[in-house]
PDB file of N, CA and C in Angstrom:
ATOM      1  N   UNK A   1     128.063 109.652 181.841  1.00  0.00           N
ATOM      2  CA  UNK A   1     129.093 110.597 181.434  1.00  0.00           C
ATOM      3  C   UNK A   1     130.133 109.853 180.593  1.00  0.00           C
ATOM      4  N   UNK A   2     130.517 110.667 179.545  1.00  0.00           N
ATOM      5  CA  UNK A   2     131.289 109.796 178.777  1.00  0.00           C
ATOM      6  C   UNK A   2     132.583 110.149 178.580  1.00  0.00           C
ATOM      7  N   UNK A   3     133.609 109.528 178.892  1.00  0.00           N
ATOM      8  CA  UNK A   3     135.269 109.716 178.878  1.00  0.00           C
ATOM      9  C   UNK A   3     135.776 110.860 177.600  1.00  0.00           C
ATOM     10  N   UNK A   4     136.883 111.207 177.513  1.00  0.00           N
ATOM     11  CA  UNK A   4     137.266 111.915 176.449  1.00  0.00           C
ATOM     12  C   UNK A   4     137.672 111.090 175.677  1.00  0.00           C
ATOM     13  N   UNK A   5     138.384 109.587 175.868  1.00  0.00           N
ATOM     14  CA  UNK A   5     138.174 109.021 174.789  1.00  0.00           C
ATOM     15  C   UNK A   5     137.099 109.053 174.115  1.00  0.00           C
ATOM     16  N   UNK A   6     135.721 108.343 174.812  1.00  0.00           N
ATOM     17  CA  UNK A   6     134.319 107.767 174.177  1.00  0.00           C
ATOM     18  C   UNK A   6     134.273 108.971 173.473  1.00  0.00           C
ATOM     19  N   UNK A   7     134.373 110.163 173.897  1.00  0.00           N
ATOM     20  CA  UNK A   7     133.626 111.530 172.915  1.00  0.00           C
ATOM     21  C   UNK A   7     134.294 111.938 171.623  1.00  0.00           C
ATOM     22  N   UNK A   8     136.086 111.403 172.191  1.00  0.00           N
ATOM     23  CA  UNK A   8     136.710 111.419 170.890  1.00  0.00           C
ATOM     24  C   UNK A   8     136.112 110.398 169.555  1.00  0.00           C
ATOM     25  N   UNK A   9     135.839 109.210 170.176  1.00  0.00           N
ATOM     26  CA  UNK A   9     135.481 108.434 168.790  1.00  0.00           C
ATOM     27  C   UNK A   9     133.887 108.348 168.362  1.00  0.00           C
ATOM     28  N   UNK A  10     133.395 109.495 169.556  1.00  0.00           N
ATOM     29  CA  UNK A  10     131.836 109.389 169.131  1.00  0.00           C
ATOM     30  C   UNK A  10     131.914 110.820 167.960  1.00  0.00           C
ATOM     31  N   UNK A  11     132.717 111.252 168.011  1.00  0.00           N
ATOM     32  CA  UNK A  11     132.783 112.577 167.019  1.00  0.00           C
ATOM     33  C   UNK A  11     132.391 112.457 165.772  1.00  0.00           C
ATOM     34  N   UNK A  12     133.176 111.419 164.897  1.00  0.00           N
ATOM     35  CA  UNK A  12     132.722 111.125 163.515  1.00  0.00           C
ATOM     36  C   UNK A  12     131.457 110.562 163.133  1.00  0.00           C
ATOM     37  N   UNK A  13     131.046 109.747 164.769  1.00  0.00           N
ATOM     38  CA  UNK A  13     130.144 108.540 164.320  1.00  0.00           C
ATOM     39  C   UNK A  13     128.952 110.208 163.891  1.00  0.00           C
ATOM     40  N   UNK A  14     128.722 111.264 165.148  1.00  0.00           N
ATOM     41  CA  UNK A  14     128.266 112.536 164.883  1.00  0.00           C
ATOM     42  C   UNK A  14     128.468 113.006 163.273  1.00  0.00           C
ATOM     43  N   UNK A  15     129.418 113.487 163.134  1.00  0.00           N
ATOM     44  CA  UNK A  15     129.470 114.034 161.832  1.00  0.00           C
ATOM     45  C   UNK A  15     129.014 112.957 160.803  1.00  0.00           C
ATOM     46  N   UNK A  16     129.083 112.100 161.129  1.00  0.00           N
ATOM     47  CA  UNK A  16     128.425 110.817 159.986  1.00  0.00           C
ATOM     48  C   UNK A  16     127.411 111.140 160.083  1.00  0.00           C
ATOM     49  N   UNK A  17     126.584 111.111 160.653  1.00  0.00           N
ATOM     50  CA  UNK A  17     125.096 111.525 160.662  1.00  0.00           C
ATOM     51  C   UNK A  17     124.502 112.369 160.223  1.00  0.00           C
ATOM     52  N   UNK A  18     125.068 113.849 160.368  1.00  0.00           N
ATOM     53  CA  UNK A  18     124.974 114.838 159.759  1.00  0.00           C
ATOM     54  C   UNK A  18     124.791 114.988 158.211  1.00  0.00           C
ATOM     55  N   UNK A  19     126.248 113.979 157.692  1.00  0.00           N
ATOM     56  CA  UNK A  19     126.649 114.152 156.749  1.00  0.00           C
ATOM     57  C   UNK A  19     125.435 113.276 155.823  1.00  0.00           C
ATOM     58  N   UNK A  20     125.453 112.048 156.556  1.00  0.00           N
ATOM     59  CA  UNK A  20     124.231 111.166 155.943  1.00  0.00           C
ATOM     60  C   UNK A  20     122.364 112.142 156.028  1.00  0.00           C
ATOM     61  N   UNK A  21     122.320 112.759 156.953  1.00  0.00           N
ATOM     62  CA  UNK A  21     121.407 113.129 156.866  1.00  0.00           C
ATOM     63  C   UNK A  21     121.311 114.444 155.211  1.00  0.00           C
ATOM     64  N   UNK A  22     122.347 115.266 155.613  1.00  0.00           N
ATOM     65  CA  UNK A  22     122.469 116.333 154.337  1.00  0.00           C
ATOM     66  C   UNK A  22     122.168 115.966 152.893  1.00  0.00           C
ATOM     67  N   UNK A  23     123.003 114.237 152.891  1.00  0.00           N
ATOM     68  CA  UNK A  23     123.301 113.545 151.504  1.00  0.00           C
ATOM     69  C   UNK A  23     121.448 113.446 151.222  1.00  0.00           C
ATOM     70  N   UNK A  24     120.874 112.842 152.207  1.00  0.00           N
ATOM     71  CA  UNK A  24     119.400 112.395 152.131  1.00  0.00           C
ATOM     72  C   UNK A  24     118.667 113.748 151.755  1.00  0.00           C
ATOM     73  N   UNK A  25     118.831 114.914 152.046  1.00  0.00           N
ATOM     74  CA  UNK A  25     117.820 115.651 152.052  1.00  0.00           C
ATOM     75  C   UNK A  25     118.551 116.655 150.328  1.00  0.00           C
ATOM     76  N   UNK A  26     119.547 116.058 149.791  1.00  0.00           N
ATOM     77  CA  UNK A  26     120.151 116.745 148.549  1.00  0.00           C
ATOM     78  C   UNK A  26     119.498 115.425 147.799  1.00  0.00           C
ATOM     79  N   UNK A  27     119.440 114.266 147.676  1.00  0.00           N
ATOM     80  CA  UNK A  27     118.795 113.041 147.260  1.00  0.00           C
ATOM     81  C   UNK A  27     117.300 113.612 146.756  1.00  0.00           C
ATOM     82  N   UNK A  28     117.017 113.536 148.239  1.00  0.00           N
ATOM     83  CA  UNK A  28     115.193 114.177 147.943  1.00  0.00           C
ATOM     84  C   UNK A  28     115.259 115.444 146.951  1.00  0.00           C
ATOM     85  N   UNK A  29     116.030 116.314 147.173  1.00  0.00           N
ATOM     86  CA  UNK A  29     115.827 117.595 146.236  1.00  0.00           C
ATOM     87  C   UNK A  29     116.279 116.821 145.441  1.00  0.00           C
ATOM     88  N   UNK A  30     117.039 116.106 144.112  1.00  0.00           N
ATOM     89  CA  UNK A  30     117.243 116.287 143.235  1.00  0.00           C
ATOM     90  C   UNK A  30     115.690 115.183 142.592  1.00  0.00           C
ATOM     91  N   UNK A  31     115.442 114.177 143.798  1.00  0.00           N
ATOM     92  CA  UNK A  31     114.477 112.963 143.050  1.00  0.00           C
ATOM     93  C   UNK A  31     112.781 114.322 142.793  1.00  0.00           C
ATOM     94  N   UNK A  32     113.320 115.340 143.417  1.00  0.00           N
ATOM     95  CA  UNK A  32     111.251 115.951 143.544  1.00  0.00           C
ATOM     96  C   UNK A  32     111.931 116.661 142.213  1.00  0.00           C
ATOM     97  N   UNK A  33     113.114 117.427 142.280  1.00  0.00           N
ATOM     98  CA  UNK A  33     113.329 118.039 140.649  1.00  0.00           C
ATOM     99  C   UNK A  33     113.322 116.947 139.332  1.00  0.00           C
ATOM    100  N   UNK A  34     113.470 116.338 139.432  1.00  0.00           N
ATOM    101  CA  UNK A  34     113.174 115.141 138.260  1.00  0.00           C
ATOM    102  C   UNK A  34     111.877 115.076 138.246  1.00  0.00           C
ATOM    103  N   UNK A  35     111.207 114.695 139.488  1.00  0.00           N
ATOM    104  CA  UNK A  35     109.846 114.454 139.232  1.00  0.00           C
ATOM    105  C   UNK A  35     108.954 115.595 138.643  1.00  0.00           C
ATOM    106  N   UNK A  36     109.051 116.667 138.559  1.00  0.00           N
ATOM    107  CA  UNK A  36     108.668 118.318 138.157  1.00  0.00           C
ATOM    108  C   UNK A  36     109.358 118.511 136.864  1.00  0.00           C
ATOM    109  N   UNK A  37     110.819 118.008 136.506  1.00  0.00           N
ATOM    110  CA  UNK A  37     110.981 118.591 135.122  1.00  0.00           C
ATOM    111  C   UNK A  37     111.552 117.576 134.267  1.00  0.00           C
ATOM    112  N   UNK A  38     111.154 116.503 134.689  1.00  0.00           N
ATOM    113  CA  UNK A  38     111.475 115.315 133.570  1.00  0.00           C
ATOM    114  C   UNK A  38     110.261 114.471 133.617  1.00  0.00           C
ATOM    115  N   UNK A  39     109.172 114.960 132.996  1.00  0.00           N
ATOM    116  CA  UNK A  39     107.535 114.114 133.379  1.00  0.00           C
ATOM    117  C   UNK A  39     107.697 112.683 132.613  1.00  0.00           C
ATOM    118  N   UNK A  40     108.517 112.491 131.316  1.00  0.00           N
ATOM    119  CA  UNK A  40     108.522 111.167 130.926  1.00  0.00           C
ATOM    120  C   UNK A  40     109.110 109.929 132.071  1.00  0.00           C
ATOM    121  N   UNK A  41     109.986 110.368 132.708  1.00  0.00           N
ATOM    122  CA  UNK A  41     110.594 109.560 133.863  1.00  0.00           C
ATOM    123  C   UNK A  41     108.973 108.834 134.437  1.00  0.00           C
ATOM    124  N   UNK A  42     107.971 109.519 134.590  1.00  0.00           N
ATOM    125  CA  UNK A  42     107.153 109.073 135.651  1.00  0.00           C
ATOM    126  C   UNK A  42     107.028 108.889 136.825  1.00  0.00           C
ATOM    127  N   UNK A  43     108.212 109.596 137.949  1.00  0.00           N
ATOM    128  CA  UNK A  43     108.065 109.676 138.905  1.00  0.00           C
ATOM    129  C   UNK A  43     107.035 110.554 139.821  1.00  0.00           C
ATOM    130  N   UNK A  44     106.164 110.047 140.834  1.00  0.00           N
ATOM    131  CA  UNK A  44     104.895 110.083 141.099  1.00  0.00           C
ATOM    132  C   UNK A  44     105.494 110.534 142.500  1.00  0.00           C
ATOM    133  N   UNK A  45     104.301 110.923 143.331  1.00  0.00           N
ATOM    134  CA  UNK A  45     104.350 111.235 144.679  1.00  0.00           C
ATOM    135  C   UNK A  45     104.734 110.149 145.372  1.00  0.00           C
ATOM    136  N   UNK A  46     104.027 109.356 144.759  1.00  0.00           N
ATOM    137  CA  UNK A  46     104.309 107.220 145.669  1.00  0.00           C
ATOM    138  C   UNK A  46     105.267 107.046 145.599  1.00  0.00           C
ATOM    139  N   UNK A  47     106.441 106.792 144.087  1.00  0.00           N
ATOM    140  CA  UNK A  47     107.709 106.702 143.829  1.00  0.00           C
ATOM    141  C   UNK A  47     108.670 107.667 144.534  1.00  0.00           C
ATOM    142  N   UNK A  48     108.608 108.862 144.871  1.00  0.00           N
ATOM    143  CA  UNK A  48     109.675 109.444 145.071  1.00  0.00           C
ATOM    144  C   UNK A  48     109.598 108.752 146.864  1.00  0.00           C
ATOM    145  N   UNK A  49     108.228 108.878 147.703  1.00  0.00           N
ATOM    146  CA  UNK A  49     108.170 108.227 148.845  1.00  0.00           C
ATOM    147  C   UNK A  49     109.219 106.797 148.459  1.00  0.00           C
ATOM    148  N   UNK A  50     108.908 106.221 148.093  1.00  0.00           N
ATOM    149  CA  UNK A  50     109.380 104.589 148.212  1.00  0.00           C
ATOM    150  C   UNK A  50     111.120 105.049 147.821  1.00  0.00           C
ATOM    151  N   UNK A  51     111.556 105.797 147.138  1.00  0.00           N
ATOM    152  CA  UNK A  51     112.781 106.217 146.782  1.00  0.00           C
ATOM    153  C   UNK A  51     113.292 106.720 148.155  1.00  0.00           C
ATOM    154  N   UNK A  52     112.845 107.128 148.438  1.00  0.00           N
ATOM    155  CA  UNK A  52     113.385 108.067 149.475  1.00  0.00           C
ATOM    156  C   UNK A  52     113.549 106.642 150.466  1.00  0.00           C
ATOM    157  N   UNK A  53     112.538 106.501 150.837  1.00  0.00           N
ATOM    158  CA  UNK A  53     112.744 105.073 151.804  1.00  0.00           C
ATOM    159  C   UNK A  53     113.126 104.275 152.021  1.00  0.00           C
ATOM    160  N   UNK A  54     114.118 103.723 150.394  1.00  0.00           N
ATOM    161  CA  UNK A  54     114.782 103.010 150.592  1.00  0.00           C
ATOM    162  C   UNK A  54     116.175 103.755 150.612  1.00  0.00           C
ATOM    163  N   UNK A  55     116.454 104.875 150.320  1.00  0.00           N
ATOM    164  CA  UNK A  55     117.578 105.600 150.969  1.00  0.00           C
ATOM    165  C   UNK A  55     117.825 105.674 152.333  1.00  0.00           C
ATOM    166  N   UNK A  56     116.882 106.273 152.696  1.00  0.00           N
ATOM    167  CA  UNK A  56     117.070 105.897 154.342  1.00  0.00           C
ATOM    168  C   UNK A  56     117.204 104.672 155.035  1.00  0.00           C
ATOM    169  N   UNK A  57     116.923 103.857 153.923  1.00  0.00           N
ATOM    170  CA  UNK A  57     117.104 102.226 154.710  1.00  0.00           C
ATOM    171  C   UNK A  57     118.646 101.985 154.208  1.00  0.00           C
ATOM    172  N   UNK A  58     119.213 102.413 153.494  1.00  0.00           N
ATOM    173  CA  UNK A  58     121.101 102.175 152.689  1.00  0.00           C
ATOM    174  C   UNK A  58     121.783 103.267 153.638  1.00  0.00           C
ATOM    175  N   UNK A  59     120.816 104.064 154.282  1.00  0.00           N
ATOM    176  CA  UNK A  59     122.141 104.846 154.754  1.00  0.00           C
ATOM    177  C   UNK A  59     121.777 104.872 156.737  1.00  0.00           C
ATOM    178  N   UNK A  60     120.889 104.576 156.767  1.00  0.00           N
ATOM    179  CA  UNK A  60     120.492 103.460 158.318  1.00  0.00           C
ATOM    180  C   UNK A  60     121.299 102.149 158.375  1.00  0.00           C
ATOM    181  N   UNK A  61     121.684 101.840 157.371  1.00  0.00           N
ATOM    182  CA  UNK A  61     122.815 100.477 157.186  1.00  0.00           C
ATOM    183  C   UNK A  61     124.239 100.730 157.368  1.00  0.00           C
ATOM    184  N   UNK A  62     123.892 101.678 156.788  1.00  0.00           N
ATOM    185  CA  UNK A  62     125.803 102.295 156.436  1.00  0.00           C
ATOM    186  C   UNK A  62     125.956 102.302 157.910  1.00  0.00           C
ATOM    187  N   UNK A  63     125.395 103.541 158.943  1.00  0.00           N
ATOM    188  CA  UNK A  63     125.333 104.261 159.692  1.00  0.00           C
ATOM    189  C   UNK A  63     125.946 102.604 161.029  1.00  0.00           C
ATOM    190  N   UNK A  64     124.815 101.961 161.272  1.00  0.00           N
ATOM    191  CA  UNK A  64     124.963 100.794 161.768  1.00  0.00           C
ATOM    192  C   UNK A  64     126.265 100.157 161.765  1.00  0.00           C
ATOM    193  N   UNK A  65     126.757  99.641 160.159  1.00  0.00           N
ATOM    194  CA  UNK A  65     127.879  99.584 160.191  1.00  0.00           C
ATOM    195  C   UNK A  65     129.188 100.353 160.665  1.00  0.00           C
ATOM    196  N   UNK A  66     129.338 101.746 160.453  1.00  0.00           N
ATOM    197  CA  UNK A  66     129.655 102.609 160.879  1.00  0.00           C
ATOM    198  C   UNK A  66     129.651 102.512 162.887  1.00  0.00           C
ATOM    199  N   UNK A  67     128.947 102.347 163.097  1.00  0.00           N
ATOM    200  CA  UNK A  67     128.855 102.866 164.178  1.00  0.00           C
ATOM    201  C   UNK A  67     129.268 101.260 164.981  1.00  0.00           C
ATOM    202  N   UNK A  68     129.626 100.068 164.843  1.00  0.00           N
ATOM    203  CA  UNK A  68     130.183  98.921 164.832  1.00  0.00           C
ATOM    204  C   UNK A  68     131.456  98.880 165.229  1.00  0.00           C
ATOM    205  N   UNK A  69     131.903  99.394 163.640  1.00  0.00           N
ATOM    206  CA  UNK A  69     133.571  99.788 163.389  1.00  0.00           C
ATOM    207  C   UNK A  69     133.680 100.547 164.908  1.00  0.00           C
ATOM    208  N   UNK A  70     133.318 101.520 164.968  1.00  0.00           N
ATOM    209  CA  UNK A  70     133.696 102.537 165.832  1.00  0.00           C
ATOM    210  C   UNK A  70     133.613 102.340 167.604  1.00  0.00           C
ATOM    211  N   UNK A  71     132.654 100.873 167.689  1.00  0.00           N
ATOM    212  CA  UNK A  71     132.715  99.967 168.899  1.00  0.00           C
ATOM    213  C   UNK A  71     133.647  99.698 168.878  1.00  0.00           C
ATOM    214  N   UNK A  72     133.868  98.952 167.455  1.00  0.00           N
ATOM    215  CA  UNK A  72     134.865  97.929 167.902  1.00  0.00           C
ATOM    216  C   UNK A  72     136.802  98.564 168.053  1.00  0.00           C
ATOM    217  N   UNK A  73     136.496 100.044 167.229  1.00  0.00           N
ATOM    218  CA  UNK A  73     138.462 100.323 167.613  1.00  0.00           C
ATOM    219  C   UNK A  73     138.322 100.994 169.265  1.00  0.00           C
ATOM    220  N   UNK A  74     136.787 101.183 169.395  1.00  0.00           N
ATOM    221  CA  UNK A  74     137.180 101.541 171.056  1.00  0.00           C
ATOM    222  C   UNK A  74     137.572 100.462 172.159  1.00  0.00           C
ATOM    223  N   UNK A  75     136.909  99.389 171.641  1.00  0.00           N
ATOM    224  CA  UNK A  75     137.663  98.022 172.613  1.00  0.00           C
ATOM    225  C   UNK A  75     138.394  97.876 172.587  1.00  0.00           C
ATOM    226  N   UNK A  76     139.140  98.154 170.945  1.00  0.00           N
ATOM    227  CA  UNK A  76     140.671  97.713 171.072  1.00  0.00           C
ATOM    228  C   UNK A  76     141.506  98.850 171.651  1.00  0.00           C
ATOM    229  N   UNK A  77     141.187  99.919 171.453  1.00  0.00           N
ATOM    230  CA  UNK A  77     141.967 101.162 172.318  1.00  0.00           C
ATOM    231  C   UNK A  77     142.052 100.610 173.913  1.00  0.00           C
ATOM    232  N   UNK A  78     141.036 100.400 174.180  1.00  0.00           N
ATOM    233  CA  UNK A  78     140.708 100.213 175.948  1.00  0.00           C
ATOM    234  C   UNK A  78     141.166  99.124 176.104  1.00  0.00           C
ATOM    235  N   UNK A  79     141.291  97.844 175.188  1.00  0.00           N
ATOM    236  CA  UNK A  79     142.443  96.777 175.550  1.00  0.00           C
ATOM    237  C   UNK A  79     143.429  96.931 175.420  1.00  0.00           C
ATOM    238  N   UNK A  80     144.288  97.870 174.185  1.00  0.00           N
ATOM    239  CA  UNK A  80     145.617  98.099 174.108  1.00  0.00           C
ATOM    240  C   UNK A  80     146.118  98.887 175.405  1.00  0.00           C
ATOM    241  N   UNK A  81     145.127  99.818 176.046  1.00  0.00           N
ATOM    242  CA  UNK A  81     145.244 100.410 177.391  1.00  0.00           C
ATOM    243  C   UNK A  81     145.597  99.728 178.526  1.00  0.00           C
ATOM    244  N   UNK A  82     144.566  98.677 178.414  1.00  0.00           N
ATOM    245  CA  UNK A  82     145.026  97.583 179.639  1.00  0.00           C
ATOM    246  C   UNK A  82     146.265  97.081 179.279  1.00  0.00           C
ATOM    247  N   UNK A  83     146.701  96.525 178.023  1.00  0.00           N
ATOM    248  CA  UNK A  83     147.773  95.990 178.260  1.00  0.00           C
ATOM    249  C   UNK A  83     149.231  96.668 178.569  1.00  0.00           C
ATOM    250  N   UNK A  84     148.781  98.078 178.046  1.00  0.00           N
ATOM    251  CA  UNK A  84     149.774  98.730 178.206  1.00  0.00           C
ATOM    252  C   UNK A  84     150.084  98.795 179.738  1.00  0.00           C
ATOM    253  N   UNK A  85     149.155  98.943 180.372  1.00  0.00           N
ATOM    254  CA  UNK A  85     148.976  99.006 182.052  1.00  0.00           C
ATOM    255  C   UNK A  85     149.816  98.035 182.685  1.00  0.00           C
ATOM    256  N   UNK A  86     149.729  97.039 182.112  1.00  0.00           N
ATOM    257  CA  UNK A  86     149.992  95.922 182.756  1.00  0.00           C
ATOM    258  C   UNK A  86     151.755  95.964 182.664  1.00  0.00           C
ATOM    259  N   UNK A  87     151.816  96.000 181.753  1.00  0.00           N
ATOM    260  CA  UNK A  87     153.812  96.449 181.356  1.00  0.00           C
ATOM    261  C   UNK A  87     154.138  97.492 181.797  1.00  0.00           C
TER     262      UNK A  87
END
Protein backbone atom coordinates (compact mmCIF):
# COMPACT_ATOMS: atom_id res chain seq x y z
CA UNK A 1 0.00 0.00 0.00
CA UNK A 2 1.34 3.15 -0.89
CA UNK A 3 1.30 6.49 1.28
CA UNK A 4 -0.33 9.66 -0.16
CA UNK A 5 2.85 10.99 -0.46
CA UNK A 6 4.30 7.88 -2.70
CA UNK A 7 0.95 8.31 -4.90
CA UNK A 8 1.45 11.97 -4.95
CA UNK A 9 4.87 11.69 -6.70
CA UNK A 10 3.95 8.50 -8.51
CA UNK A 11 1.32 10.70 -10.44
CA UNK A 12 3.54 12.30 -13.07
CA UNK A 13 5.93 9.42 -13.20
CA UNK A 14 1.96 7.93 -14.55
CA UNK A 15 1.18 10.67 -16.76
CA UNK A 16 4.76 10.39 -18.16
CA UNK A 17 4.00 7.28 -19.48
CA UNK A 18 0.99 7.97 -20.98
CA UNK A 19 2.31 10.86 -22.46
CA UNK A 20 5.46 8.91 -23.76
CA UNK A 21 3.40 6.22 -24.87
CA UNK A 22 0.84 8.74 -27.09
CA UNK A 23 4.19 10.62 -28.42
CA UNK A 24 5.26 6.85 -29.69
CA UNK A 25 2.15 5.87 -31.26
CA UNK A 26 1.84 9.76 -33.18
CA UNK A 27 5.77 8.88 -34.17
CA UNK A 28 4.60 5.57 -35.71
CA UNK A 29 1.65 7.33 -37.52
CA UNK A 30 3.58 9.94 -38.99
CA UNK A 31 6.92 7.34 -39.88
CA UNK A 32 3.98 4.63 -41.78
CA UNK A 33 2.57 8.09 -43.53
CA UNK A 34 5.94 8.89 -44.99
CA UNK A 35 6.47 5.48 -45.77
CA UNK A 36 2.99 5.41 -48.08
CA UNK A 37 3.37 8.96 -49.45
CA UNK A 38 6.90 9.84 -49.79
CA UNK A 39 8.21 6.46 -51.74
CA UNK A 40 11.62 8.26 -52.64
CA UNK A 41 12.45 8.37 -48.80
CA UNK A 42 12.59 4.47 -49.00
CA UNK A 43 11.23 3.64 -45.96
CA UNK A 44 10.41 -0.14 -45.87
CA UNK A 45 8.47 -2.32 -43.43
CA UNK A 46 12.15 -3.26 -41.79
CA UNK A 47 13.00 0.53 -41.44
CA UNK A 48 9.99 1.85 -39.97
CA UNK A 49 10.34 -1.48 -37.37
CA UNK A 50 14.00 -0.49 -36.50
CA UNK A 51 12.66 3.31 -36.26
CA UNK A 52 10.23 2.64 -34.10
CA UNK A 53 12.62 0.60 -31.88
CA UNK A 54 14.85 2.75 -31.39
CA UNK A 55 12.18 5.21 -30.17
CA UNK A 56 11.12 3.08 -27.70
CA UNK A 57 14.61 2.56 -26.61
CA UNK A 58 15.03 7.00 -26.20
CA UNK A 59 11.93 7.10 -24.51
CA UNK A 60 12.49 3.73 -22.12
CA UNK A 61 15.60 6.00 -21.22
CA UNK A 62 13.93 9.11 -20.68
CA UNK A 63 11.28 7.25 -18.63
CA UNK A 64 14.18 5.52 -16.38
CA UNK A 65 15.65 8.70 -15.92
CA UNK A 66 12.51 10.17 -15.06
CA UNK A 67 11.51 7.83 -12.80
CA UNK A 68 15.17 8.23 -10.74
CA UNK A 69 14.58 11.95 -10.36
CA UNK A 70 11.34 11.09 -8.84
CA UNK A 71 13.15 8.42 -6.27
CA UNK A 72 15.31 10.57 -5.55
CA UNK A 73 12.96 14.03 -4.43
CA UNK A 74 11.01 11.30 -2.50
CA UNK A 75 14.06 10.56 -0.22
CA UNK A 76 14.65 13.89 0.13
CA UNK A 77 10.97 14.70 1.11
CA UNK A 78 11.09 11.68 3.67
CA UNK A 79 14.48 13.02 4.96
CA UNK A 80 13.45 16.60 5.14
CA UNK A 81 10.45 14.84 7.18
CA UNK A 82 12.69 13.22 9.52
CA UNK A 83 14.49 16.11 10.14
CA UNK A 84 11.79 18.12 10.56
CA UNK A 85 10.65 15.51 13.27
CA UNK A 86 13.46 15.71 15.03
CA UNK A 87 13.18 19.74 15.74
Amino acid sequence: MTSPLEAFLQEPQQLLAKEQAEELARGEARIRHLMLTEPDLGLTEAKVVALMNVARQILAEQFARSERNTQMAMRDMLLANDIIDIH
